[in-house]
PDB file of N, CA and C in Angstrom:
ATOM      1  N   UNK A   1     -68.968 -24.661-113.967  1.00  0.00           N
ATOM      2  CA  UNK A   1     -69.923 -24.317-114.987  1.00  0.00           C
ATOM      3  C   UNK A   1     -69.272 -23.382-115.993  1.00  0.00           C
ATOM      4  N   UNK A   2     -69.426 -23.793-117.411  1.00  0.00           N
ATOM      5  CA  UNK A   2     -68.664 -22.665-118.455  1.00  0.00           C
ATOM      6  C   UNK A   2     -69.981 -21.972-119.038  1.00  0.00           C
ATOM      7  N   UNK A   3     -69.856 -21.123-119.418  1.00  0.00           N
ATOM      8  CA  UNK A   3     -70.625 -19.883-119.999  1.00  0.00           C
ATOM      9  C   UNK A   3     -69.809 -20.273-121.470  1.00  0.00           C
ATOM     10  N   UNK A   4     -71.066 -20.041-122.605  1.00  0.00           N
ATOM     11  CA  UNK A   4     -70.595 -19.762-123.763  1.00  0.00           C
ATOM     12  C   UNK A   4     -70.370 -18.363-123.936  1.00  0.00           C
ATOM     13  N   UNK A   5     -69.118 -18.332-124.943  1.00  0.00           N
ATOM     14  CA  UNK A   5     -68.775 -17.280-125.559  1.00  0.00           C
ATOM     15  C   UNK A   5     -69.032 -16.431-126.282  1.00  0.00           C
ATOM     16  N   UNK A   6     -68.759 -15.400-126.192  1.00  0.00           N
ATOM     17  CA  UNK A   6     -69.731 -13.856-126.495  1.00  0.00           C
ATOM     18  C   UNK A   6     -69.490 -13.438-127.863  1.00  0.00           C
ATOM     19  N   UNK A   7     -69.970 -14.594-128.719  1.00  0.00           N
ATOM     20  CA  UNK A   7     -69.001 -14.500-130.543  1.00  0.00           C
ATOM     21  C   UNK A   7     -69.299 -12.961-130.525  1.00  0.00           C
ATOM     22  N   UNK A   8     -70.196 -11.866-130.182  1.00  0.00           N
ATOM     23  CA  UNK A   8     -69.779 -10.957-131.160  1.00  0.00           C
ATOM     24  C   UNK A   8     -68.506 -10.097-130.025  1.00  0.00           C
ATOM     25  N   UNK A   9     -67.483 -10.397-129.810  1.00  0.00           N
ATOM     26  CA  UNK A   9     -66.845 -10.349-129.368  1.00  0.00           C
ATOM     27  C   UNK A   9     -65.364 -10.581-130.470  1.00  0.00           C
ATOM     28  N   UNK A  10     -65.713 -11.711-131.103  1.00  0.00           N
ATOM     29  CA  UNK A  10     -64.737 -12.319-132.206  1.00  0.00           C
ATOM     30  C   UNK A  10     -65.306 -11.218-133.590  1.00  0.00           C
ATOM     31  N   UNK A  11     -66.130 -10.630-133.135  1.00  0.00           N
ATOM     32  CA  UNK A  11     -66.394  -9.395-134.988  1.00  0.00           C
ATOM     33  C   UNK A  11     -65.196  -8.881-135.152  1.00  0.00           C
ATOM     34  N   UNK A  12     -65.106  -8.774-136.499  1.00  0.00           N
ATOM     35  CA  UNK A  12     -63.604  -8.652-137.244  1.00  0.00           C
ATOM     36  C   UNK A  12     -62.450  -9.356-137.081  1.00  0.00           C
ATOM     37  N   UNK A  13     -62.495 -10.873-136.214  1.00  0.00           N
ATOM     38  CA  UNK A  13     -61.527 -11.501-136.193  1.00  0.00           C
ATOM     39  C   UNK A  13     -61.369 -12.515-137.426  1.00  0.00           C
ATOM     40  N   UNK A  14     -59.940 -13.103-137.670  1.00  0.00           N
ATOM     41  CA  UNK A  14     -59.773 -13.954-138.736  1.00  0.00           C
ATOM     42  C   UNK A  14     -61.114 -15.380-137.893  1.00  0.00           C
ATOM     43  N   UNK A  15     -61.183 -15.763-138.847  1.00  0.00           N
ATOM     44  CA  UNK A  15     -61.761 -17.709-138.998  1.00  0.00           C
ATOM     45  C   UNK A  15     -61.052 -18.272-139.735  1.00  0.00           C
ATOM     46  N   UNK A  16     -60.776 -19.638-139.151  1.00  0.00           N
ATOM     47  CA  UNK A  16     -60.196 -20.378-139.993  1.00  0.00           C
ATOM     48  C   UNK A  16     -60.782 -21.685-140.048  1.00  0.00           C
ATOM     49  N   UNK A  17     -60.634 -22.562-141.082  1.00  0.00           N
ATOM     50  CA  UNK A  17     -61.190 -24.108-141.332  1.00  0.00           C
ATOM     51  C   UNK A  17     -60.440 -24.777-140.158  1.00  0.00           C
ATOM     52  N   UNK A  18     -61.076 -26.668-140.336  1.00  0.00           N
ATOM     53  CA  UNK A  18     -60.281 -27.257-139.648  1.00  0.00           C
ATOM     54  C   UNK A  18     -58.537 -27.473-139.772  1.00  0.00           C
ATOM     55  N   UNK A  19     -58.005 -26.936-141.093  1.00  0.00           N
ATOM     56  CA  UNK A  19     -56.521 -27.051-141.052  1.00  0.00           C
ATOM     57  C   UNK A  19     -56.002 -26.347-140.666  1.00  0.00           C
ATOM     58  N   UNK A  20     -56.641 -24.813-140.403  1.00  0.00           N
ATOM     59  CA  UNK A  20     -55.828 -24.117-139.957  1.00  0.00           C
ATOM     60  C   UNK A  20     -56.156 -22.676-140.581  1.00  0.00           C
ATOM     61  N   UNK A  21     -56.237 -22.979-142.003  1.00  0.00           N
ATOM     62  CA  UNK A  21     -56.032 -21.790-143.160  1.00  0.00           C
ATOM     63  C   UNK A  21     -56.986 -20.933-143.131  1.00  0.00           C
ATOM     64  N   UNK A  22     -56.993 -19.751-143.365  1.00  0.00           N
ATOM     65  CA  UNK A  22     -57.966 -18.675-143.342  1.00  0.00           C
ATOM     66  C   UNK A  22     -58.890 -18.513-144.728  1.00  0.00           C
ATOM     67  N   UNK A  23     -59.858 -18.561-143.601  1.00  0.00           N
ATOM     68  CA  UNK A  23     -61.490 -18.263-144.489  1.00  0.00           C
ATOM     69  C   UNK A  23     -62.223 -17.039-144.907  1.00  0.00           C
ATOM     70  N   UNK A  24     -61.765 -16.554-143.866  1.00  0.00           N
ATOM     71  CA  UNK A  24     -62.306 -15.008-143.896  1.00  0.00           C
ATOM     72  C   UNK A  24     -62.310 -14.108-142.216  1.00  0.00           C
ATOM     73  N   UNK A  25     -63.026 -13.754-142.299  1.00  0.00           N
ATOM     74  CA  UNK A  25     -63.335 -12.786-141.199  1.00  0.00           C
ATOM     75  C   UNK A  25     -64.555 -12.944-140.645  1.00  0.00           C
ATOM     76  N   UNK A  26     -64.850 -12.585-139.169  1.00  0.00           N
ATOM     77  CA  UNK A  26     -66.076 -12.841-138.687  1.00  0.00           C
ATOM     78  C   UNK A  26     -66.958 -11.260-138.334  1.00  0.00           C
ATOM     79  N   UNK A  27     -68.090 -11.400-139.329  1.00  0.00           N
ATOM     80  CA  UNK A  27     -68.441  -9.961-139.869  1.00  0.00           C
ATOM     81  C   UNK A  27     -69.935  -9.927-138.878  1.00  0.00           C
ATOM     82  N   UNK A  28     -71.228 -11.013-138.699  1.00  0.00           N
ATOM     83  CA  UNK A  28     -72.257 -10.650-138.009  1.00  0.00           C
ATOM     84  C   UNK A  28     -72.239 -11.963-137.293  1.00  0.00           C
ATOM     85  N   UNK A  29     -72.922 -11.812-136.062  1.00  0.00           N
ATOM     86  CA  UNK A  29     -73.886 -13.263-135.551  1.00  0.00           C
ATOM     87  C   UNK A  29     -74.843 -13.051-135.757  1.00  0.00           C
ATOM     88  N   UNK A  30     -75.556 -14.209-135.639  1.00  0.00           N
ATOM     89  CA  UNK A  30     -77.057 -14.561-135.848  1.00  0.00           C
ATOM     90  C   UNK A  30     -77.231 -15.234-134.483  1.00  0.00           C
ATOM     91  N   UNK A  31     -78.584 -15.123-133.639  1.00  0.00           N
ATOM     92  CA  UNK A  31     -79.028 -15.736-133.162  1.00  0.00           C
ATOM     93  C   UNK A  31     -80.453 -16.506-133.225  1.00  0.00           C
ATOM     94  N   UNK A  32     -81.188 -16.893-132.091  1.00  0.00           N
ATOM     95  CA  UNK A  32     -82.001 -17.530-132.493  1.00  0.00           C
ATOM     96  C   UNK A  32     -83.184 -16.578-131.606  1.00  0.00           C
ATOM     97  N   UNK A  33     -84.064 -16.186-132.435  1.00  0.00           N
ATOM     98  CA  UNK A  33     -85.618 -15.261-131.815  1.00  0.00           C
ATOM     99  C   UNK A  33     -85.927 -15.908-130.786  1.00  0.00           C
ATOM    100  N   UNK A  34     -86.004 -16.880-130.366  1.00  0.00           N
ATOM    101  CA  UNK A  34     -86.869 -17.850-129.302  1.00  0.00           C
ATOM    102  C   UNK A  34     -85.879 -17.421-128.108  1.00  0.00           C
ATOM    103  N   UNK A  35     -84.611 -18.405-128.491  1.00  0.00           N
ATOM    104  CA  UNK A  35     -83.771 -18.870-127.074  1.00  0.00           C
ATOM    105  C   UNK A  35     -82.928 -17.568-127.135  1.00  0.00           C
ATOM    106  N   UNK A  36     -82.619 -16.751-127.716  1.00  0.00           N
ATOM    107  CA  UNK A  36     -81.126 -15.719-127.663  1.00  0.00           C
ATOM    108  C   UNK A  36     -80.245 -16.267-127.741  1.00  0.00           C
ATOM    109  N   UNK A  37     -80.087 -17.926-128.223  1.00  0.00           N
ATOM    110  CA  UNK A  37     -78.666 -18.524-128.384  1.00  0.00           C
ATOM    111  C   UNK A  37     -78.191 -18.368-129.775  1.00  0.00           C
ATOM    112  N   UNK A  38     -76.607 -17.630-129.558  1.00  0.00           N
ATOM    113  CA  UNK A  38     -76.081 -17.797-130.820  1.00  0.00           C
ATOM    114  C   UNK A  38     -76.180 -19.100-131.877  1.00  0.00           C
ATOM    115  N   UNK A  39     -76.874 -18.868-132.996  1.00  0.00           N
ATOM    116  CA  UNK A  39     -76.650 -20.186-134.297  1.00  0.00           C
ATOM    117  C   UNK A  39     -75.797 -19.741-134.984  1.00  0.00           C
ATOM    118  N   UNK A  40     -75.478 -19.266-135.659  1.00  0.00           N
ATOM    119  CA  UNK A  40     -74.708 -19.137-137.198  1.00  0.00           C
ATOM    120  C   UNK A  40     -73.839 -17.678-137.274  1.00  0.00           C
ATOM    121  N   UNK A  41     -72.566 -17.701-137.323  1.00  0.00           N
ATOM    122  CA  UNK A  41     -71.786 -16.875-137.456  1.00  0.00           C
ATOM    123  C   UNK A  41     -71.887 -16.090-139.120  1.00  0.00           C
ATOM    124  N   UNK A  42     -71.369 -15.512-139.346  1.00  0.00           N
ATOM    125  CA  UNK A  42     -71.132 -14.565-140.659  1.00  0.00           C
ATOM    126  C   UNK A  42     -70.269 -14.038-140.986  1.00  0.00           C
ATOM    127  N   UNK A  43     -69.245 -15.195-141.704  1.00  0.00           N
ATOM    128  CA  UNK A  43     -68.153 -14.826-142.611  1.00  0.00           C
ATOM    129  C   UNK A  43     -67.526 -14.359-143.406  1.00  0.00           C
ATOM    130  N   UNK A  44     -66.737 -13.160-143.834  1.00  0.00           N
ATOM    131  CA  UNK A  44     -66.583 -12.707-144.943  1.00  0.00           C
ATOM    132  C   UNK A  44     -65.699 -13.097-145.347  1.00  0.00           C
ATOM    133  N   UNK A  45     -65.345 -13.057-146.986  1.00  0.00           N
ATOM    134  CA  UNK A  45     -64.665 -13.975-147.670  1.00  0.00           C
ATOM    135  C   UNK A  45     -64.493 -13.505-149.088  1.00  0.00           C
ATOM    136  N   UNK A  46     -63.340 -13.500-149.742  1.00  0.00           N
ATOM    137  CA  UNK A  46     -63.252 -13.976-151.267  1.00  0.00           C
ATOM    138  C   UNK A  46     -62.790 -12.373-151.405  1.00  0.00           C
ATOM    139  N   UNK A  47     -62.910 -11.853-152.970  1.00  0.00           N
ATOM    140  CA  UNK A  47     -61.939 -10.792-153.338  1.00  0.00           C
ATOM    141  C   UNK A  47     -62.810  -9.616-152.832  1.00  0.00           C
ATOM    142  N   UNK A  48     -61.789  -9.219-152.079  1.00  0.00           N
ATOM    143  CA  UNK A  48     -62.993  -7.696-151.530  1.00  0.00           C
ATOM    144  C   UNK A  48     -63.994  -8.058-150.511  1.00  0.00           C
ATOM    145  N   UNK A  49     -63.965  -8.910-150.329  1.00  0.00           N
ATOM    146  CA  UNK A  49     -64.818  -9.291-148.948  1.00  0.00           C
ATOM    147  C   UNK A  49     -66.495  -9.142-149.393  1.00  0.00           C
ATOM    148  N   UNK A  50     -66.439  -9.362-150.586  1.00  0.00           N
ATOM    149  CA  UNK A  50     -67.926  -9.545-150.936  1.00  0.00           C
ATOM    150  C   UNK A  50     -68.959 -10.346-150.644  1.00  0.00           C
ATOM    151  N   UNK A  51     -68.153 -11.834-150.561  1.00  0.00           N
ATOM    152  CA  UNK A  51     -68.715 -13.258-149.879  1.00  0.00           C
ATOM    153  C   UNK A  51     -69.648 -13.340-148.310  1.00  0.00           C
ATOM    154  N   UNK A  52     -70.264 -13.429-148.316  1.00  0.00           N
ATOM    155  CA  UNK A  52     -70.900 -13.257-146.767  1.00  0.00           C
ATOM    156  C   UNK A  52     -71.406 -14.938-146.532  1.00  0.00           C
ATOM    157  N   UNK A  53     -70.471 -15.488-146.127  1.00  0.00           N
ATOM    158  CA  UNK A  53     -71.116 -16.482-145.856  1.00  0.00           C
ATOM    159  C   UNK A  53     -71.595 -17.730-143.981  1.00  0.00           C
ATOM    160  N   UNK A  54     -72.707 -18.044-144.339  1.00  0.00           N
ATOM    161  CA  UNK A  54     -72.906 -18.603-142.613  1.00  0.00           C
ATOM    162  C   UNK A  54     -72.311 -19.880-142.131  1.00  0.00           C
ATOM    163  N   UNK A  55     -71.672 -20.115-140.536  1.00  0.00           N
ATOM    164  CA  UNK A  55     -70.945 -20.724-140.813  1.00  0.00           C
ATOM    165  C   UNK A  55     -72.359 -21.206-139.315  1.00  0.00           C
ATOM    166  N   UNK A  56     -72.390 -22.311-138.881  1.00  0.00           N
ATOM    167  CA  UNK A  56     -72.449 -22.510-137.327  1.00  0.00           C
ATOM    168  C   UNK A  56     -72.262 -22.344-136.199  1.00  0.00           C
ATOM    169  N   UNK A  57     -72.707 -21.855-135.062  1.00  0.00           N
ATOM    170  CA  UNK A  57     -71.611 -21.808-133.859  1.00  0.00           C
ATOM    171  C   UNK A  57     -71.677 -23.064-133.478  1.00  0.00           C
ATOM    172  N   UNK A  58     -71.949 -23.989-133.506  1.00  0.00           N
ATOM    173  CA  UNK A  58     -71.693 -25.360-132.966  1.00  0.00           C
ATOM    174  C   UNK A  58     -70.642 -26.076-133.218  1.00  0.00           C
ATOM    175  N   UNK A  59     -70.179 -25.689-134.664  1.00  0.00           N
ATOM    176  CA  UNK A  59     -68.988 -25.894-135.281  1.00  0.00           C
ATOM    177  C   UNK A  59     -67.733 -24.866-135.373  1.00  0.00           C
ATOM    178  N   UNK A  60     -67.512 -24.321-134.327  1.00  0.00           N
ATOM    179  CA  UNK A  60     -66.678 -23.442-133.578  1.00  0.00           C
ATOM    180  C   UNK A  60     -65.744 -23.683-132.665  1.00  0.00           C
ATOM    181  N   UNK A  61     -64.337 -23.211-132.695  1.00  0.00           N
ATOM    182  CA  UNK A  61     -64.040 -23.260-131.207  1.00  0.00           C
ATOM    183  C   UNK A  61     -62.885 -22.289-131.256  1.00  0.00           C
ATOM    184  N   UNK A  62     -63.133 -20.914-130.427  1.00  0.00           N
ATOM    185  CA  UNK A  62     -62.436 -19.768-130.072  1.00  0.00           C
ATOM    186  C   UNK A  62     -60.654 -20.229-129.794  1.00  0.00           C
ATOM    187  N   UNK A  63     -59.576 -20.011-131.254  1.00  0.00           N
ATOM    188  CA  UNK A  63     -58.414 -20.029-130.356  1.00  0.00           C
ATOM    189  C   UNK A  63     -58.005 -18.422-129.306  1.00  0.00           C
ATOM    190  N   UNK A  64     -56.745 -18.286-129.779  1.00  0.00           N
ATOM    191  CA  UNK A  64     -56.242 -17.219-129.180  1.00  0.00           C
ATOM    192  C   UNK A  64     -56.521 -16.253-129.860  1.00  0.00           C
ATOM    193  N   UNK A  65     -56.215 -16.186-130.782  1.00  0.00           N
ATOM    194  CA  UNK A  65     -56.883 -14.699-131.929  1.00  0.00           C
ATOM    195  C   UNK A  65     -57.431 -14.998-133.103  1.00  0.00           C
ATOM    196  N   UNK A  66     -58.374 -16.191-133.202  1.00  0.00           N
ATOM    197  CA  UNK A  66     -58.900 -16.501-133.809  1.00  0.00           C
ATOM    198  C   UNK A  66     -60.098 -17.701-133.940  1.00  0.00           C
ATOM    199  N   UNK A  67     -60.863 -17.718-134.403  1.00  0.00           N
ATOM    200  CA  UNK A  67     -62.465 -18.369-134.310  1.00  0.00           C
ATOM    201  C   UNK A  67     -61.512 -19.600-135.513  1.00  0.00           C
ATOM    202  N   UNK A  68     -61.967 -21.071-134.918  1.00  0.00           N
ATOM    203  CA  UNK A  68     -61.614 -22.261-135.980  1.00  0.00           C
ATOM    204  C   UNK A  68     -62.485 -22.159-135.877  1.00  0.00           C
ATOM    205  N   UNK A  69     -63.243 -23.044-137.147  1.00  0.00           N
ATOM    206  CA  UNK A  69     -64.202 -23.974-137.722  1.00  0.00           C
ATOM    207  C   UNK A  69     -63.966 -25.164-138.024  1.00  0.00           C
ATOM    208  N   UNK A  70     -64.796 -26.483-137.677  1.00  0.00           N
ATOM    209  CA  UNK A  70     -64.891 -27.983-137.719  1.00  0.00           C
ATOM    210  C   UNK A  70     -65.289 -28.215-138.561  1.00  0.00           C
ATOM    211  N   UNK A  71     -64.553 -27.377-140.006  1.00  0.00           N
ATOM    212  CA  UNK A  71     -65.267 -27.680-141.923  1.00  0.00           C
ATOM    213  C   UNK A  71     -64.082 -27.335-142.277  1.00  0.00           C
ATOM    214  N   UNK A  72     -64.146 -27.826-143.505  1.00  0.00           N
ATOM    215  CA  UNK A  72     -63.078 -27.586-144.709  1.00  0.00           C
ATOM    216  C   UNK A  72     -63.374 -26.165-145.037  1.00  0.00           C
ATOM    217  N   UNK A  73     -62.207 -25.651-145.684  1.00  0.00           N
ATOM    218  CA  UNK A  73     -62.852 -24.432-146.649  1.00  0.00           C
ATOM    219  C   UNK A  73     -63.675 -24.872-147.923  1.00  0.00           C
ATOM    220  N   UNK A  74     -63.523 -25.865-148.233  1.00  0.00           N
ATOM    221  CA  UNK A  74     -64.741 -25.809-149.285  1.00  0.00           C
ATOM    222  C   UNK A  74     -65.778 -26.032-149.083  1.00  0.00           C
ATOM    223  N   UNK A  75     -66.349 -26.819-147.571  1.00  0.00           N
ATOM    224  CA  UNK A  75     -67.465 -26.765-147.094  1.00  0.00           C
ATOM    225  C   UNK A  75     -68.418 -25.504-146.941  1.00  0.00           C
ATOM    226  N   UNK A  76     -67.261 -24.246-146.469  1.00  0.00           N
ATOM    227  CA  UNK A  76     -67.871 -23.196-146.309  1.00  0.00           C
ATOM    228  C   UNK A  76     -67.909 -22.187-147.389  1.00  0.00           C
ATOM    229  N   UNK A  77     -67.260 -22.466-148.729  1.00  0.00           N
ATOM    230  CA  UNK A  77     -67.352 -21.904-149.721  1.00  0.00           C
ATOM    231  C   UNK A  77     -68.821 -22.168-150.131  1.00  0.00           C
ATOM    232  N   UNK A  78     -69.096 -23.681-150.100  1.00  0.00           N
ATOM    233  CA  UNK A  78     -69.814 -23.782-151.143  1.00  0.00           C
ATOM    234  C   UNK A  78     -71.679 -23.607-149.667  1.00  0.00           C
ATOM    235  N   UNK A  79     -71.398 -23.523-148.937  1.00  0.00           N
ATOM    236  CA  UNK A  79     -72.087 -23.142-147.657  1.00  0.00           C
ATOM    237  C   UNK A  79     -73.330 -21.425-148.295  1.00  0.00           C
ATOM    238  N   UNK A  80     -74.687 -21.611-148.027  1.00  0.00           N
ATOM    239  CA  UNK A  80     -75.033 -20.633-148.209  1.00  0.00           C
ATOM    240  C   UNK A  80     -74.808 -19.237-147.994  1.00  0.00           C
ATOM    241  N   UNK A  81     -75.205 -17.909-148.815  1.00  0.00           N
ATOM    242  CA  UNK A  81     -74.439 -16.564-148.790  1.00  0.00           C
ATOM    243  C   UNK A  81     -75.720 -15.750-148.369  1.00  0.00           C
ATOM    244  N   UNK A  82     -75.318 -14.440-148.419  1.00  0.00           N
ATOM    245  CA  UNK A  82     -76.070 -12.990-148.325  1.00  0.00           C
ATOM    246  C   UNK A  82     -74.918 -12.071-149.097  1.00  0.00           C
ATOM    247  N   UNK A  83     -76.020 -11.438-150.236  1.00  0.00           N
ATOM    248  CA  UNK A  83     -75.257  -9.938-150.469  1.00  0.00           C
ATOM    249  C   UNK A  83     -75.171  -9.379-149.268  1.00  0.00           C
ATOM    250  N   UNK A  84     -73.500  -8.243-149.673  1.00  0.00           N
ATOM    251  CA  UNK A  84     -73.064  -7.695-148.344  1.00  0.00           C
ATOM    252  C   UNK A  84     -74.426  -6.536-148.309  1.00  0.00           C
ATOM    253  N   UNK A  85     -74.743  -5.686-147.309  1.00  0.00           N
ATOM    254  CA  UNK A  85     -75.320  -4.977-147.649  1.00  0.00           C
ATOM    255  C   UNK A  85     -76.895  -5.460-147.543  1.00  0.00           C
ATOM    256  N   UNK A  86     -77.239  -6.894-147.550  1.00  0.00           N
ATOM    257  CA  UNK A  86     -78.560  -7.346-147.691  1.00  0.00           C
ATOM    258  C   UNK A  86     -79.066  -7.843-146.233  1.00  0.00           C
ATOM    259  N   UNK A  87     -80.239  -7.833-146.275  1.00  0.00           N
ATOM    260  CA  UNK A  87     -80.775  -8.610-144.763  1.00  0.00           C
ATOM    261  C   UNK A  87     -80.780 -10.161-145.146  1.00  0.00           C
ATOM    262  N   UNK A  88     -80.862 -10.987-143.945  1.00  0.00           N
ATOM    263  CA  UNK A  88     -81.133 -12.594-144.057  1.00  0.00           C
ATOM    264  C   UNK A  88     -83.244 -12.519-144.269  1.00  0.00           C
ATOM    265  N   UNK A  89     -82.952 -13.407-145.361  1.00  0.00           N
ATOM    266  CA  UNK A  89     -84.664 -13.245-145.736  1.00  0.00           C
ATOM    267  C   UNK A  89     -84.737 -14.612-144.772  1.00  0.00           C
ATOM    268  N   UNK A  90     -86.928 -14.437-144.323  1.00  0.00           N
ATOM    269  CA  UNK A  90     -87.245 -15.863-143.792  1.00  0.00           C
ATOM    270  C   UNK A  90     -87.076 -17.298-144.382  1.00  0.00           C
ATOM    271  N   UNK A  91     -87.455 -16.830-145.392  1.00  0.00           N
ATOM    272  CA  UNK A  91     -87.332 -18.194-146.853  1.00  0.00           C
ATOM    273  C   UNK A  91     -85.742 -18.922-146.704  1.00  0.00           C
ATOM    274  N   UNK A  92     -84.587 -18.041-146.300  1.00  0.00           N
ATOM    275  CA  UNK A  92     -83.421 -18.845-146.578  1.00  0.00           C
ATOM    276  C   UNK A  92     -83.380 -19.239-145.517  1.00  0.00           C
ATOM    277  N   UNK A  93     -83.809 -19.207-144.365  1.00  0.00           N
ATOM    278  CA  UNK A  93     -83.266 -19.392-142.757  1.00  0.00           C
ATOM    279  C   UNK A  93     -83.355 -21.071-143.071  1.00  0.00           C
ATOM    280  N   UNK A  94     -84.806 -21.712-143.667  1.00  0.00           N
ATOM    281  CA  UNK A  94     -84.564 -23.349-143.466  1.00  0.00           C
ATOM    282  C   UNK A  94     -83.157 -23.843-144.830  1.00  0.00           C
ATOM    283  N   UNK A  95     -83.095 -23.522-145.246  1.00  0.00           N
ATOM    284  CA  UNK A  95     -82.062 -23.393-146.801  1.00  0.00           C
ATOM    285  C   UNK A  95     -80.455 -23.407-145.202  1.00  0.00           C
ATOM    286  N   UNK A  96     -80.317 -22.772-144.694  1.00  0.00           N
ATOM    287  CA  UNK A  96     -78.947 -22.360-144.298  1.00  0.00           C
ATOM    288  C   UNK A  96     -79.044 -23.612-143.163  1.00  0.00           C
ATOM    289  N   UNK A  97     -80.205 -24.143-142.135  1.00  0.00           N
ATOM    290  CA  UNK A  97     -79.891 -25.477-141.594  1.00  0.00           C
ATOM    291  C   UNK A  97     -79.452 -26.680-142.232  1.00  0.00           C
ATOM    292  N   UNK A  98     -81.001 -26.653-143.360  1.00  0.00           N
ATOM    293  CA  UNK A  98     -80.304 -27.590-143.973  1.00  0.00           C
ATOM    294  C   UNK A  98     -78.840 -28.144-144.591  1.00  0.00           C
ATOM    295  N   UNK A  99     -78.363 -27.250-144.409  1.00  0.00           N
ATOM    296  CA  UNK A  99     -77.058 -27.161-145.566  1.00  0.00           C
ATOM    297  C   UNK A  99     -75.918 -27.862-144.474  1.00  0.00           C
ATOM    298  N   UNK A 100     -76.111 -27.884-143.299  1.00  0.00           N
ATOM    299  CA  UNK A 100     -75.549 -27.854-142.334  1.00  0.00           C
ATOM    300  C   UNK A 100     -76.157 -29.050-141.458  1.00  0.00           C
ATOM    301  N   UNK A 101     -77.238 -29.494-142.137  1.00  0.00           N
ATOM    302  CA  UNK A 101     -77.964 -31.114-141.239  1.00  0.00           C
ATOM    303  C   UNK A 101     -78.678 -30.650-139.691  1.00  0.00           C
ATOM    304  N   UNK A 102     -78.959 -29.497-139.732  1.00  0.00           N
ATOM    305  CA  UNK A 102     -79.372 -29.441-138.465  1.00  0.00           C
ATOM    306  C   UNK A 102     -80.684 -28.561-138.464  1.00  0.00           C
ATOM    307  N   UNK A 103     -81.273 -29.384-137.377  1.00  0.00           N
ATOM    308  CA  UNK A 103     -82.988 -29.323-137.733  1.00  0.00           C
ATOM    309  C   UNK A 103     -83.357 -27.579-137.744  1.00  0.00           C
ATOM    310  N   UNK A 104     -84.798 -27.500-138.182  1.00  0.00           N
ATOM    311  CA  UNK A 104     -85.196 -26.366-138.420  1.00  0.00           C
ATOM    312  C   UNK A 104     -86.858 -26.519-137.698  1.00  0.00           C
ATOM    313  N   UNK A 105     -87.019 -25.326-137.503  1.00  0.00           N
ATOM    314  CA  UNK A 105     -88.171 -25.248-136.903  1.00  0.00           C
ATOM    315  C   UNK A 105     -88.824 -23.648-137.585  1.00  0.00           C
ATOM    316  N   UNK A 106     -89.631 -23.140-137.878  1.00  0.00           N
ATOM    317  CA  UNK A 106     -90.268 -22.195-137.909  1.00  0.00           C
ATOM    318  C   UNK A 106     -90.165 -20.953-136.816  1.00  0.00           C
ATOM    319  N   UNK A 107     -89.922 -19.846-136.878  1.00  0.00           N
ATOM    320  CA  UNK A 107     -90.086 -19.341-135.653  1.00  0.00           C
ATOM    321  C   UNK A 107     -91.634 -18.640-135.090  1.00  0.00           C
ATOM    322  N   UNK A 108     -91.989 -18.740-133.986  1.00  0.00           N
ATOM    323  CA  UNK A 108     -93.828 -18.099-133.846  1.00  0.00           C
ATOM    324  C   UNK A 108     -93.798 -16.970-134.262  1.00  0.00           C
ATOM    325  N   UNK A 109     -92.688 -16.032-134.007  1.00  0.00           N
ATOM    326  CA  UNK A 109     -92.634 -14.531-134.502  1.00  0.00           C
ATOM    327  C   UNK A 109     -92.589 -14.488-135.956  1.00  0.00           C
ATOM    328  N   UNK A 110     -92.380 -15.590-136.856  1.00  0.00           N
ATOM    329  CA  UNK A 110     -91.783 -15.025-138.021  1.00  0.00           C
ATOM    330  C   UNK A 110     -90.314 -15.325-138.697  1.00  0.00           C
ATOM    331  N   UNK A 111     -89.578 -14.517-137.794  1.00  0.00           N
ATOM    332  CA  UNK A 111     -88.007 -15.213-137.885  1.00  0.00           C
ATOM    333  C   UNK A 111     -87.511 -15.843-136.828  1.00  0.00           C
ATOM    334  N   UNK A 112     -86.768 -16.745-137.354  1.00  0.00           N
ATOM    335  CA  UNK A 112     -86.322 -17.428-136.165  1.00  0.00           C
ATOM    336  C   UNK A 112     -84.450 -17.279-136.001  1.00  0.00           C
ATOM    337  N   UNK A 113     -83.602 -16.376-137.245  1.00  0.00           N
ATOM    338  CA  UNK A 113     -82.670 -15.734-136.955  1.00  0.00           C
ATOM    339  C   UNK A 113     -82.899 -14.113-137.066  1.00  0.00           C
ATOM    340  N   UNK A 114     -81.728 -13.734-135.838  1.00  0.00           N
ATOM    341  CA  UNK A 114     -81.843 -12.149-136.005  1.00  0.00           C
ATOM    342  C   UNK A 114     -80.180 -12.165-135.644  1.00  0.00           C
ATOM    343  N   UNK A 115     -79.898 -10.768-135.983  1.00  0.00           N
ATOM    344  CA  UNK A 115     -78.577 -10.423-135.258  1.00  0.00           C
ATOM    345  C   UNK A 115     -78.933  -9.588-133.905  1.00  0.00           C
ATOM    346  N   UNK A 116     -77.997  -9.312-133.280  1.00  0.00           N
ATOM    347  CA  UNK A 116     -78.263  -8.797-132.058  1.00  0.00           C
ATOM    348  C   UNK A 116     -76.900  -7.883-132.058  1.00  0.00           C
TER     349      UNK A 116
END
């Protein structure tokens, strides 16, 4: 039996796309209010690390000192953001599945991502 991995564990590590090349850094997780399963990582990126952008954990896989991603970098460029400094509003949570093809549901509480 494998246990998933403890992404915030990977905070402040490089990410990289599927070629290899570096995207940024892995700055928050998100999980999900309901289950406590990690969804969507939080990338920083671009000049000064201003870029905050969400990537999937489904589309993940932990190397040795570093988190790949199963996207291009321009997938995740052009991939929804957060000012640094800002909270994830409810309104974008269905905006950031979609973007990514993967279903959305409402959460009963309200939100259905939080960080932990």
């Amino acid at each position: 039996m494998s246990t998933a991995p403890d992404y915030r564990e990977w905070i402040g590590k490089e990410v990289r796309d599927q070629a290899g090349e570096k995207v940024g850094t892995l700055e928050e997780v998100y999980y999900d209010s309901e289950t406590d399963d990690a969804m969507f990582l939080l990338v920083k990126s671009g000049f000064f690390g201003r870029r905050l952008t969400f990537v999937p954990v489904a589309a993940t896989q932990p190397g040795r000192t570093y988190l790949q991603i199963n996207a291009s970098a321009e997938t995740v460029k052009q991939a929804p953001t957060i000012e640094s400094g800002t909270d994830l509003e409810v309104e974008d949570e269905e905006r950031i599945y979609r973007y990514y093809e993967t279903e959305y549901h409402p959460a009963q509480s309200g939100r259905r991502l939080v960080r932990r």
